[in-house]
Protein backbone atom coordinates (compact mmCIF):
# COMPACT_ATOMS: atom_id res chain seq x y z
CA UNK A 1 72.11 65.68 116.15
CA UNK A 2 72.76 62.83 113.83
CA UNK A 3 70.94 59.49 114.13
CA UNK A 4 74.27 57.80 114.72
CA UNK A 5 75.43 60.10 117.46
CA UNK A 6 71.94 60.08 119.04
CA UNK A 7 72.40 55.88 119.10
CA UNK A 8 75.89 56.41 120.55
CA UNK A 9 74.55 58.81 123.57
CA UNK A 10 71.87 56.07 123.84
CA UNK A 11 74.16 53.32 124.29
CA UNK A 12 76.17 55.44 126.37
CA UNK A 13 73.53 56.31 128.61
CA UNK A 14 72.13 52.80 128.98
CA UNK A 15 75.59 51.45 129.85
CA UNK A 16 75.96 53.67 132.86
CA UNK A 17 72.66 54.11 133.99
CA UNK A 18 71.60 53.74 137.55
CA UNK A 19 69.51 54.30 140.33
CA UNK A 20 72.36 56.46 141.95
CA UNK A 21 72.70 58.75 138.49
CA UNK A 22 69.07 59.04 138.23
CA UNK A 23 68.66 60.42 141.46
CA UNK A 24 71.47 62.52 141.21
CA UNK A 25 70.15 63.92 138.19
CA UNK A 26 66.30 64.61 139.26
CA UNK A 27 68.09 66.49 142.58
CA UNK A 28 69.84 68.29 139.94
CA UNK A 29 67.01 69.08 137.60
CA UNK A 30 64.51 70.28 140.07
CA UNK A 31 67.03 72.57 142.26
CA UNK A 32 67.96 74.18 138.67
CA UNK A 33 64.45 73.92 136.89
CA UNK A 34 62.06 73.32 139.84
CA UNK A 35 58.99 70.45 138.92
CA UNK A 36 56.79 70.15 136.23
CA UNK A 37 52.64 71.81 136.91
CA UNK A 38 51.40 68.74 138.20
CA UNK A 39 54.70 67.86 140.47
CA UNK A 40 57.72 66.11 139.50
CA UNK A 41 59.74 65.44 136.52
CA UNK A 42 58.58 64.33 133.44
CA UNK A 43 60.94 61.43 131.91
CA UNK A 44 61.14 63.15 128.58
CA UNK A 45 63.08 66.00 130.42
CA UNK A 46 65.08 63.40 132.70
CA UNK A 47 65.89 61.61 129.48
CA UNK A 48 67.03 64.94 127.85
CA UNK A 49 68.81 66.12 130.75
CA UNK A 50 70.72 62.15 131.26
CA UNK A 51 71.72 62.42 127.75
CA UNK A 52 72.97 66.02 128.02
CA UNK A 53 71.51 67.24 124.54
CA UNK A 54 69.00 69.87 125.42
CA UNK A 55 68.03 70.22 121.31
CA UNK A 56 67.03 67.21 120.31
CA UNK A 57 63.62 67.17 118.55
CA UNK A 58 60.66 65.67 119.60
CA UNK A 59 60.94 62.58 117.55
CA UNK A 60 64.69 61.62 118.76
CA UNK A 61 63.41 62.57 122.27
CA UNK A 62 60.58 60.02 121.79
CA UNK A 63 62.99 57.45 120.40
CA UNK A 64 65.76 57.74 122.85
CA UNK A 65 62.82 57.75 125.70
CA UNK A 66 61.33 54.60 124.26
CA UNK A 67 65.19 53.06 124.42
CA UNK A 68 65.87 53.41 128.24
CA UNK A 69 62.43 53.73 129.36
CA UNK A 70 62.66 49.85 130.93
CA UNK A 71 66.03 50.64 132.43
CA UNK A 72 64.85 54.25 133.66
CA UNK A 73 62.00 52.73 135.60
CA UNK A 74 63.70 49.96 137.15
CA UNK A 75 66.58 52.68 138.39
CA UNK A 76 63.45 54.70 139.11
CA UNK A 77 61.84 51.60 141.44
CA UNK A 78 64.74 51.30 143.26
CA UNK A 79 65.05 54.46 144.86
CA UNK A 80 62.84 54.50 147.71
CA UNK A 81 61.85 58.51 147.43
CA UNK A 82 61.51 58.22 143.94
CA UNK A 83 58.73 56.87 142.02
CA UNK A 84 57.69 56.22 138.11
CA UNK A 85 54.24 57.57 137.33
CA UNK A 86 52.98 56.79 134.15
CA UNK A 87 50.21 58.61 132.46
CA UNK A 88 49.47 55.86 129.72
């Protein structure tokens, strides 16, 4: 994927983004996929999966992460059954 369409799917993704969609999408990713080895979903894959571009390489992943990570986690906080565990 181009740089350009990567920053469109970004944009895209950060302009429709909510707590409703993100929920949506982890019910979605772990009936289809099941959770990660130490439980849940890690955001990369979320991020991968809200932006619907399974191929992306590890450095657009990061970048696109590091773009919606603030808006991820406050979707993420609002969902009472949901929560954002960072491993920083």
């Amino acid at each position: 994927m181009r740089q350009e369409e990567l920053q469109e799917s970004i944009e895209r993704l950060s302009a429709s983004i909510s707590p409703e969609l993100v929920k949506r999408s982890m019910d979605r990713l772990l009936a289809e996929e099941g959770e990660e080895l130490g439980g849940g979903i890690n955001a990369m894959r979320l991020v991968r999966y809200l932006l619907g571009e399974p191929e992306l390489t590890d450095a657009q992943l990061v970048w696109a992460y590091d773009s919606v990570k603030s808006s991820l986690g406050d979707c993420i906080e609002q969902v009472p059954s949901l929560y954002y565990f960072s491993g920083d």
